[in-house]
PDB file of N, CA and C in Angstrom:
ATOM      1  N   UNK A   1      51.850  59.420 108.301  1.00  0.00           N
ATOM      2  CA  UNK A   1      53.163  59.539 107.720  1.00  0.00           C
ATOM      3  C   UNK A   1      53.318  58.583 106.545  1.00  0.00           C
ATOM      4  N   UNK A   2      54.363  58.632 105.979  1.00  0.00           N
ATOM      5  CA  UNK A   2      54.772  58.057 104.578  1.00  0.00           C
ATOM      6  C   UNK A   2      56.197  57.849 104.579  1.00  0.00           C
ATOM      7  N   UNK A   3      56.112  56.194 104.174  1.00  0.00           N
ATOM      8  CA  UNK A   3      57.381  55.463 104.436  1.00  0.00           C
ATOM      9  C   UNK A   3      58.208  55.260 102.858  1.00  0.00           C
ATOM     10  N   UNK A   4      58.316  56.149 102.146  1.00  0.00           N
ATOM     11  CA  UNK A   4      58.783  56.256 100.512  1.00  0.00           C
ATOM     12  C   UNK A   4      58.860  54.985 100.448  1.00  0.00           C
ATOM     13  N   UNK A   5      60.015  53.904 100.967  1.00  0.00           N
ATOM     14  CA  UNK A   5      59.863  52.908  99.858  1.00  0.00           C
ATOM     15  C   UNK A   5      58.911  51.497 100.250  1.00  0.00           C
ATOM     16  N   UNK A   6      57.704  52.106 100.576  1.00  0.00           N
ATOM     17  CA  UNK A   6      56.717  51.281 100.763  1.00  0.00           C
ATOM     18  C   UNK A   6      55.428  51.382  99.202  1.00  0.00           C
ATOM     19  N   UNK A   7      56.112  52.468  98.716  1.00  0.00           N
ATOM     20  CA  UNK A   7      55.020  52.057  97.105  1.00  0.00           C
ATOM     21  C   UNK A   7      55.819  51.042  96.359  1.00  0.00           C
ATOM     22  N   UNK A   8      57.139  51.391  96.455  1.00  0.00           N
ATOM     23  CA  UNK A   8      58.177  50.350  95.045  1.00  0.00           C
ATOM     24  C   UNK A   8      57.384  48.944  95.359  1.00  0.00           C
ATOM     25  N   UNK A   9      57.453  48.861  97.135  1.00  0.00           N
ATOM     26  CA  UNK A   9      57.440  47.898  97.872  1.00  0.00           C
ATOM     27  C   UNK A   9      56.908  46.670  97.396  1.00  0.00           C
ATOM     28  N   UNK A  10      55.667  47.326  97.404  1.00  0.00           N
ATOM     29  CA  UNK A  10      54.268  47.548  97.202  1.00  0.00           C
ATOM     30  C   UNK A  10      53.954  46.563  95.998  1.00  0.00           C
ATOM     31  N   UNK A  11      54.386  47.705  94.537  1.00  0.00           N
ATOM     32  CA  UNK A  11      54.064  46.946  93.492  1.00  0.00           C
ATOM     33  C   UNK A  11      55.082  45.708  93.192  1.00  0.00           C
ATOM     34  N   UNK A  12      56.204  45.259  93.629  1.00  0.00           N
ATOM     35  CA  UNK A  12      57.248  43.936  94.078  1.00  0.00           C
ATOM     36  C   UNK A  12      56.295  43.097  94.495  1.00  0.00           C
ATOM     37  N   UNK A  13      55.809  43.087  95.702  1.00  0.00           N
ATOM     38  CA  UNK A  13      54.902  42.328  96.346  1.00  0.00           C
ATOM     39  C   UNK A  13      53.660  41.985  95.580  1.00  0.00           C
ATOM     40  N   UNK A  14      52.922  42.369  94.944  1.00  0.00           N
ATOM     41  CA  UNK A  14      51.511  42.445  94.690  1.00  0.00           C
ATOM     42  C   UNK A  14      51.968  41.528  92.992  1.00  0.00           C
ATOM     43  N   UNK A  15      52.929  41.942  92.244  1.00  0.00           N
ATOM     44  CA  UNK A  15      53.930  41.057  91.097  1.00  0.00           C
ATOM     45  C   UNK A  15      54.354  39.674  91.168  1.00  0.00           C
ATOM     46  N   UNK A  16      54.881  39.627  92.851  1.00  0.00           N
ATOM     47  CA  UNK A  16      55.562  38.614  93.401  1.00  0.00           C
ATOM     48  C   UNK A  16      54.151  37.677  93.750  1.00  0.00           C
ATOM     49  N   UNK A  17      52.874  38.184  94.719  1.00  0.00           N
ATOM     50  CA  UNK A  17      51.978  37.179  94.995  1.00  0.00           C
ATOM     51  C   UNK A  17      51.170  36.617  93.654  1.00  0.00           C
ATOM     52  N   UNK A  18      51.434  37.172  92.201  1.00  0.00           N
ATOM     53  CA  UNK A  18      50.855  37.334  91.396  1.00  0.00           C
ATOM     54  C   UNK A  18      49.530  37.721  91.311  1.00  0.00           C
ATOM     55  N   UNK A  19      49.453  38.571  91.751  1.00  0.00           N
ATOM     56  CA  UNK A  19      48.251  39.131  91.730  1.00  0.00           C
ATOM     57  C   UNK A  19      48.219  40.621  90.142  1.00  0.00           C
ATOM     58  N   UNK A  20      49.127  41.081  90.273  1.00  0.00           N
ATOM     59  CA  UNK A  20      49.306  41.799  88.865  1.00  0.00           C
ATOM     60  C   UNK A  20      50.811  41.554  88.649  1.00  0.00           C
ATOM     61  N   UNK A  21      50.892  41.861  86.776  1.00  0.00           N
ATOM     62  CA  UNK A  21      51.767  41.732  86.573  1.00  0.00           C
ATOM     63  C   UNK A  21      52.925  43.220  86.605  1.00  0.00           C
ATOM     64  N   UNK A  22      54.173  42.919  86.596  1.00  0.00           N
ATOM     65  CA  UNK A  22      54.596  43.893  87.518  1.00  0.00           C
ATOM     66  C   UNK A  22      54.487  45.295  86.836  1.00  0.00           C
ATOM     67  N   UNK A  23      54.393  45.319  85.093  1.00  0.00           N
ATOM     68  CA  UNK A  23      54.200  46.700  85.005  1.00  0.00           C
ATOM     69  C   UNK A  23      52.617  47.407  85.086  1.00  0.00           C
ATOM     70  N   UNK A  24      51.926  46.860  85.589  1.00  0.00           N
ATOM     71  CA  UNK A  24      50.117  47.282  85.933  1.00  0.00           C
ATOM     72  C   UNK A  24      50.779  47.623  87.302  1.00  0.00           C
ATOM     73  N   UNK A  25      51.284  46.791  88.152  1.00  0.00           N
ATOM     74  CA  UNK A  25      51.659  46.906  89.736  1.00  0.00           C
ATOM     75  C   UNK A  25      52.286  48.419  89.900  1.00  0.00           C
ATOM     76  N   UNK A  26      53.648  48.774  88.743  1.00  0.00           N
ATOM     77  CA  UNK A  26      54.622  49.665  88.861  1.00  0.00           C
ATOM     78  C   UNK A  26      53.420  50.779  88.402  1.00  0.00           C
ATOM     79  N   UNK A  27      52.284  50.617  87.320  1.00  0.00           N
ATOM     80  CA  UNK A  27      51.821  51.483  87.640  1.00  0.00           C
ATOM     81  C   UNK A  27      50.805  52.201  88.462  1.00  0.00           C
ATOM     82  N   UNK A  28      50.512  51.635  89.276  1.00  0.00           N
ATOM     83  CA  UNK A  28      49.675  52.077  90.868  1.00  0.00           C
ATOM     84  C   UNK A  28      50.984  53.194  91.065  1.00  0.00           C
ATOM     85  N   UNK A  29      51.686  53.083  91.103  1.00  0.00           N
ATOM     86  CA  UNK A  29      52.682  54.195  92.014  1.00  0.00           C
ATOM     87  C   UNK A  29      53.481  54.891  91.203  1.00  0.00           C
ATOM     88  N   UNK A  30      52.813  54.898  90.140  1.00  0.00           N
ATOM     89  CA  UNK A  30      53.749  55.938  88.759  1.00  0.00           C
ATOM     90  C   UNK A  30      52.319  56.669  88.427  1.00  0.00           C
ATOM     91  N   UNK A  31      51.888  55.918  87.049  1.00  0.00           N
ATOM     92  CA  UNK A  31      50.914  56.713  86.577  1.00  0.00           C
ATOM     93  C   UNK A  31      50.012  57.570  87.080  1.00  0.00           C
ATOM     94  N   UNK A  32      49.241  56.256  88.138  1.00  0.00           N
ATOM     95  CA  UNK A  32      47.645  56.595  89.074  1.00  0.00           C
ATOM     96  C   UNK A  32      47.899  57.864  89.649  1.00  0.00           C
ATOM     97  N   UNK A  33      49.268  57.711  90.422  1.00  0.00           N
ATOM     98  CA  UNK A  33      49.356  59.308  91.517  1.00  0.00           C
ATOM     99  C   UNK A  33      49.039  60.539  90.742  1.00  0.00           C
ATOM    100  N   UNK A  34      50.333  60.246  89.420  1.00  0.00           N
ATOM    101  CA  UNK A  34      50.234  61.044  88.506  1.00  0.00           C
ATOM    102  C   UNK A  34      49.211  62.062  88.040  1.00  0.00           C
ATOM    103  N   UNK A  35      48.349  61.042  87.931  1.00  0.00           N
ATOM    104  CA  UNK A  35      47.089  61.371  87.344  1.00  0.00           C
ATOM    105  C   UNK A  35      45.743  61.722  88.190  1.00  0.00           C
ATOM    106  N   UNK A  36      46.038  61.123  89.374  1.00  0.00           N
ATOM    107  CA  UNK A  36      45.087  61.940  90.443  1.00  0.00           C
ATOM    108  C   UNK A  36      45.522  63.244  90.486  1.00  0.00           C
ATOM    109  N   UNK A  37      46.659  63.754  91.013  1.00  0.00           N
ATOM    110  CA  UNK A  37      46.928  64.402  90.659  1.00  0.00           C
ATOM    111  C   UNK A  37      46.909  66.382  89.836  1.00  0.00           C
ATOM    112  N   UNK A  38      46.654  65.411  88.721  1.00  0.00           N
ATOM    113  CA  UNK A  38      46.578  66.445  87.587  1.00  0.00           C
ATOM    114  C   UNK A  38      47.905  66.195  86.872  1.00  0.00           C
ATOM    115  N   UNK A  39      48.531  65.592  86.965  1.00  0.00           N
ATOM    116  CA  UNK A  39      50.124  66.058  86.547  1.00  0.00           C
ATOM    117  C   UNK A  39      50.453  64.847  85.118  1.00  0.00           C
ATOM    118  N   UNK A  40      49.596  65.354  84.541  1.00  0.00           N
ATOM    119  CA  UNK A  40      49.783  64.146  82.896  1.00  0.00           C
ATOM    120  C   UNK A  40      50.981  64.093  81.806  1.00  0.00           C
ATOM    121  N   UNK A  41      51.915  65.049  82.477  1.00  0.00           N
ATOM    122  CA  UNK A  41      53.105  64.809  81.985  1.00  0.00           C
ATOM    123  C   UNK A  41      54.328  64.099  82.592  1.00  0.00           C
ATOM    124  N   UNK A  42      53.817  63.065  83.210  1.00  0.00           N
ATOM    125  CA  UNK A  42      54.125  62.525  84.282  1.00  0.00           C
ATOM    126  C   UNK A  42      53.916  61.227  84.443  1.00  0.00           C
ATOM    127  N   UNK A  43      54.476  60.468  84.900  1.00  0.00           N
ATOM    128  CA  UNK A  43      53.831  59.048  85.077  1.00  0.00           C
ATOM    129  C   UNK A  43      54.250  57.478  84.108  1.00  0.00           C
ATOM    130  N   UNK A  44      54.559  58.035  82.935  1.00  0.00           N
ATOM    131  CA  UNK A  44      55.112  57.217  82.038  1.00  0.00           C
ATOM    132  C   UNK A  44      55.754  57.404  81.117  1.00  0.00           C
ATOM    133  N   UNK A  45      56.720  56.427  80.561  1.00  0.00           N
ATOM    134  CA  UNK A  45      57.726  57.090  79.894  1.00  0.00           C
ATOM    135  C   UNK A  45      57.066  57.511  77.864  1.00  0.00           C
ATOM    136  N   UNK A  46      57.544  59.038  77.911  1.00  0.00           N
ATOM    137  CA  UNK A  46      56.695  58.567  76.341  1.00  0.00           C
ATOM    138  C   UNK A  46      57.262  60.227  75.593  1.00  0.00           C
ATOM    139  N   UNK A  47      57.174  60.142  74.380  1.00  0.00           N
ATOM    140  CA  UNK A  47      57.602  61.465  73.790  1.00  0.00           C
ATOM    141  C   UNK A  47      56.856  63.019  74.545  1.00  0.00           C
ATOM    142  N   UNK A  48      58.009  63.845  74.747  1.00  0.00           N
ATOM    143  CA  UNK A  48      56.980  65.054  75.843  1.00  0.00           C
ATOM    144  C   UNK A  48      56.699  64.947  76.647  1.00  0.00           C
ATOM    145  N   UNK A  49      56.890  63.945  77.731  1.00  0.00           N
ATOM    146  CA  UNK A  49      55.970  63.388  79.181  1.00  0.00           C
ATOM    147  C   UNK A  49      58.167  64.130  79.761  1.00  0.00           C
ATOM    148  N   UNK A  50      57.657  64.286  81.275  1.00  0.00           N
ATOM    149  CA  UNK A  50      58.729  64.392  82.090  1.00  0.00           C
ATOM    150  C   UNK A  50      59.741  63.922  81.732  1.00  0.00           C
ATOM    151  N   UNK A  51      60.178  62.611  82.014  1.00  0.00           N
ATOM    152  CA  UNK A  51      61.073  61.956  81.968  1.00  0.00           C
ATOM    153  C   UNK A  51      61.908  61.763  83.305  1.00  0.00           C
ATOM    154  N   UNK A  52      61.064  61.580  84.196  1.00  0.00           N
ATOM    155  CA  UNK A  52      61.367  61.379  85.580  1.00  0.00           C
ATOM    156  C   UNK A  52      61.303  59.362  85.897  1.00  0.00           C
ATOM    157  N   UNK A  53      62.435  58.928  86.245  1.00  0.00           N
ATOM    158  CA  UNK A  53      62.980  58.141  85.871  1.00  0.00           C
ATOM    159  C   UNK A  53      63.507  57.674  87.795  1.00  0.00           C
ATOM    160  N   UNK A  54      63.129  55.796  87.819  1.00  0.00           N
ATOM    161  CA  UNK A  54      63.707  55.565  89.041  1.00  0.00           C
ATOM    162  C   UNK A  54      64.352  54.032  88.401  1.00  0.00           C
ATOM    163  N   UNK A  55      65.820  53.926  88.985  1.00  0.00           N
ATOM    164  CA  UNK A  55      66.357  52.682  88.281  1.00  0.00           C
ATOM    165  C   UNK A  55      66.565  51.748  89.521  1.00  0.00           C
ATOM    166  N   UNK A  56      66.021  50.705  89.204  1.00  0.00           N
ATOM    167  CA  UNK A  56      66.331  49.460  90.281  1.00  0.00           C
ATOM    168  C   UNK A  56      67.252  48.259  89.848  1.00  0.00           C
ATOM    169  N   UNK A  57      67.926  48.135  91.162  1.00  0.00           N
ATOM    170  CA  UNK A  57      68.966  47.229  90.740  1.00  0.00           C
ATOM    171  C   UNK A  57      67.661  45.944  91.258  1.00  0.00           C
ATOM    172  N   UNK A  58      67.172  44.828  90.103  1.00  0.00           N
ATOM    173  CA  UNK A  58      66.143  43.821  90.727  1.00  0.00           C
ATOM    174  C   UNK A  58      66.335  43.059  90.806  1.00  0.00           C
ATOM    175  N   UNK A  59      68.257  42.534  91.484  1.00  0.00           N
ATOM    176  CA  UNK A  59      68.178  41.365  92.518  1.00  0.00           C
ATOM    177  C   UNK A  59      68.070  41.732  93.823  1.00  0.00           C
ATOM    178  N   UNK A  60      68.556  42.907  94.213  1.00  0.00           N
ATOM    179  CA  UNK A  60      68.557  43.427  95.425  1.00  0.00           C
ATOM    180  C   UNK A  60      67.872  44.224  95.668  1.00  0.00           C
ATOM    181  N   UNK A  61      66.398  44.464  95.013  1.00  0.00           N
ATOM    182  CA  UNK A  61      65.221  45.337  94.767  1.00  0.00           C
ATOM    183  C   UNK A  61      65.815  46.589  95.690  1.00  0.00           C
ATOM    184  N   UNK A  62      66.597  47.363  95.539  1.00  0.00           N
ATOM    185  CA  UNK A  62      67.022  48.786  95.823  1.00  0.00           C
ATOM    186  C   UNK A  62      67.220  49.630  95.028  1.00  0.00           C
ATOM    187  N   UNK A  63      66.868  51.038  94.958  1.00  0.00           N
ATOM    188  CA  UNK A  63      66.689  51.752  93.801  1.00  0.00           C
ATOM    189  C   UNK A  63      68.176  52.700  94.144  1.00  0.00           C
ATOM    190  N   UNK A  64      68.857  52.270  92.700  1.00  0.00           N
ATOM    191  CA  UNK A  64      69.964  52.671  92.283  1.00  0.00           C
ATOM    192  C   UNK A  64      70.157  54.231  91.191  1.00  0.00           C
ATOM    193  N   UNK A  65      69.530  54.743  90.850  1.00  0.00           N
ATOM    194  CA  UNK A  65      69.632  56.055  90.317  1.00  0.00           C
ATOM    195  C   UNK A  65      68.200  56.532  90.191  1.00  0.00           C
ATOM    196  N   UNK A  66      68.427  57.879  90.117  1.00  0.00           N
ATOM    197  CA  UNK A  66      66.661  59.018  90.258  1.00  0.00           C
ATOM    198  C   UNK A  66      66.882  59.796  89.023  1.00  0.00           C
ATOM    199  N   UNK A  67      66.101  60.335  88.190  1.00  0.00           N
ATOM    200  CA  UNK A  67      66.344  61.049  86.726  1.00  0.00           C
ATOM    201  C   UNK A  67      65.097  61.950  87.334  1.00  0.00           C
ATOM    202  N   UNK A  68      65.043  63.413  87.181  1.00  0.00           N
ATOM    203  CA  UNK A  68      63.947  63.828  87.088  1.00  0.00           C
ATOM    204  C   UNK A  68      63.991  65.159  86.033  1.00  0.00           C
ATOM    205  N   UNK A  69      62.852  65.002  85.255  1.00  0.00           N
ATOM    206  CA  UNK A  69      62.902  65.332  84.341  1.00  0.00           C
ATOM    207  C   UNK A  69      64.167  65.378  82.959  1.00  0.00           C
ATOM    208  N   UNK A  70      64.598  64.004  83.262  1.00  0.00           N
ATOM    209  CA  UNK A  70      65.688  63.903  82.500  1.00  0.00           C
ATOM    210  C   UNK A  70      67.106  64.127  82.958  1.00  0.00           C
ATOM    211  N   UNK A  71      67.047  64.555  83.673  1.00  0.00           N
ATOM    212  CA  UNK A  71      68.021  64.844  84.627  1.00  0.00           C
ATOM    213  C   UNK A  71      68.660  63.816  85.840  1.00  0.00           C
ATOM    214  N   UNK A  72      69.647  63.560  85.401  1.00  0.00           N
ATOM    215  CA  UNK A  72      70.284  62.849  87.338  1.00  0.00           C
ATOM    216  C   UNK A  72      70.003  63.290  88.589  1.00  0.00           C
ATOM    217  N   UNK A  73      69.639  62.876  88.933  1.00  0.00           N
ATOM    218  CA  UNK A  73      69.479  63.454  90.826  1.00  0.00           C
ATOM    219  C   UNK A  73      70.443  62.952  91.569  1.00  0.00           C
ATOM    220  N   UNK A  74      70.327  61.101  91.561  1.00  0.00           N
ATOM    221  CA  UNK A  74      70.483  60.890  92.479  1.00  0.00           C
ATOM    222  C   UNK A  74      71.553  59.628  91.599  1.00  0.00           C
ATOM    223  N   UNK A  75      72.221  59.413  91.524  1.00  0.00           N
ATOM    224  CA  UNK A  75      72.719  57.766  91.413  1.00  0.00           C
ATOM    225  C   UNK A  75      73.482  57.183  92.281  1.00  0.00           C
ATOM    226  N   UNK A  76      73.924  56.066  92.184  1.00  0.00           N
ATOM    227  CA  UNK A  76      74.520  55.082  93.137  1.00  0.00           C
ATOM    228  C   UNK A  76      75.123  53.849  92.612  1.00  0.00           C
ATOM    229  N   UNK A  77      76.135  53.418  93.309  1.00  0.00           N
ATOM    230  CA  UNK A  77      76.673  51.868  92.914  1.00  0.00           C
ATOM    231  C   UNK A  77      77.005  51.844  91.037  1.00  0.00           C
ATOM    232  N   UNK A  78      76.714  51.130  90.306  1.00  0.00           N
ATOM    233  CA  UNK A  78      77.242  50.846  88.997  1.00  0.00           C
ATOM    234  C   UNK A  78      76.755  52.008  88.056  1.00  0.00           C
ATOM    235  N   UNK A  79      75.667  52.198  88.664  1.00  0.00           N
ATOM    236  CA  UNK A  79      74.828  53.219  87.715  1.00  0.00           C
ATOM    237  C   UNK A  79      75.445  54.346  87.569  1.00  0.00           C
ATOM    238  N   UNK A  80      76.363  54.842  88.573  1.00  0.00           N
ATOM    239  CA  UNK A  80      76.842  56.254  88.806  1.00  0.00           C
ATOM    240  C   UNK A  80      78.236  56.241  87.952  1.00  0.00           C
ATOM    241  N   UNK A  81      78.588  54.767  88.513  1.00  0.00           N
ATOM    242  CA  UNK A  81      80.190  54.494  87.609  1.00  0.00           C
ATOM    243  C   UNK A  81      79.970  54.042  86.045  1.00  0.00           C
ATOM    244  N   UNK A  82      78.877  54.015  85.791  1.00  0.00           N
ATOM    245  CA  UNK A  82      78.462  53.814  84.296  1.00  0.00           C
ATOM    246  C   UNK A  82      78.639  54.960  83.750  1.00  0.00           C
ATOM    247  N   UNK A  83      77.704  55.846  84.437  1.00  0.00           N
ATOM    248  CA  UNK A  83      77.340  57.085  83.780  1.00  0.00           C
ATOM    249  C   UNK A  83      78.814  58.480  83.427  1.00  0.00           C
ATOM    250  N   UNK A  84      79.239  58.133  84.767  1.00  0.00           N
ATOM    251  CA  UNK A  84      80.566  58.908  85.301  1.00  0.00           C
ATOM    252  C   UNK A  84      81.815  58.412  84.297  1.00  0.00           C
ATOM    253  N   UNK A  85      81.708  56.970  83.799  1.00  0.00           N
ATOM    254  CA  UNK A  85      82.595  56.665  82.803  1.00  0.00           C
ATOM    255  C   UNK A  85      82.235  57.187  81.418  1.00  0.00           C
ATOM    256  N   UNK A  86      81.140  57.523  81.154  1.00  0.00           N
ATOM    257  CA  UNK A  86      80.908  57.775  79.765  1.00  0.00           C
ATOM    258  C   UNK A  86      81.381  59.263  79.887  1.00  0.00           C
ATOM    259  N   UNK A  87      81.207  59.693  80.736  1.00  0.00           N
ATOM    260  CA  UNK A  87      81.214  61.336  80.643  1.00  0.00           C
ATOM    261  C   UNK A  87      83.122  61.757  80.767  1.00  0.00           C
ATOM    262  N   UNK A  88      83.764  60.784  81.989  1.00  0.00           N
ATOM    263  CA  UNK A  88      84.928  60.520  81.702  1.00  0.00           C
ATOM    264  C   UNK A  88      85.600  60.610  80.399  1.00  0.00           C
ATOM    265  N   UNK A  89      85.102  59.816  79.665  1.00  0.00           N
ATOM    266  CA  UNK A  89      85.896  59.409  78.270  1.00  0.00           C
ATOM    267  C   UNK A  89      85.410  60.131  77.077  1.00  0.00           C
ATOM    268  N   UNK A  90      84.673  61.485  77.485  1.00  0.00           N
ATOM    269  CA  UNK A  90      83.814  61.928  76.387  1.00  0.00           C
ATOM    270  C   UNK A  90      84.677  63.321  76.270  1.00  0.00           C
TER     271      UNK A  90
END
């Protein structure tokens, strides 16, 4: 089985013991999958790639909004009232 937020976890920890720095860490569980895979539009942020997107709030290392393919999925807490205000006032 598979415990989802044991990759974020993952690259936090491995940043934190310094062992990599955290965007080599973030990418073990972005790019690499990606790219085992097959899925090269995917994985990092860049002109034409997905645009699948995870936002962390990183004092309380909990992930606060999901974008996939550019798109909102999922948000939460400030991120949602950020977003929800712009669209509010637009």
């Amino acid at each position: 089985d598979y415990h989802y937020p044991a990759l974020w976890q993952a690259a936090f920890r491995l940043a934190n013991d310094g062992v990599l720095p955290f965007a080599d860490a973030w990418g073990l569980v972005s790019w690499g999958p990606a790219g085992v895979m097959g899925l090269h539009d995917r994985g990092w942020l860049d002109v034409g790639k997905r645009a699948d997107l995870v936002i962390f709030d990183p004092a309380a290392r909990r992930v606060v909004g999901t974008f996939a393919g550019g798109r909102p999925v999922w948000l939460g807490g400030k991120v949602a009232d950020a977003l929800l205000a712009d669209v509010d006032a637009g």
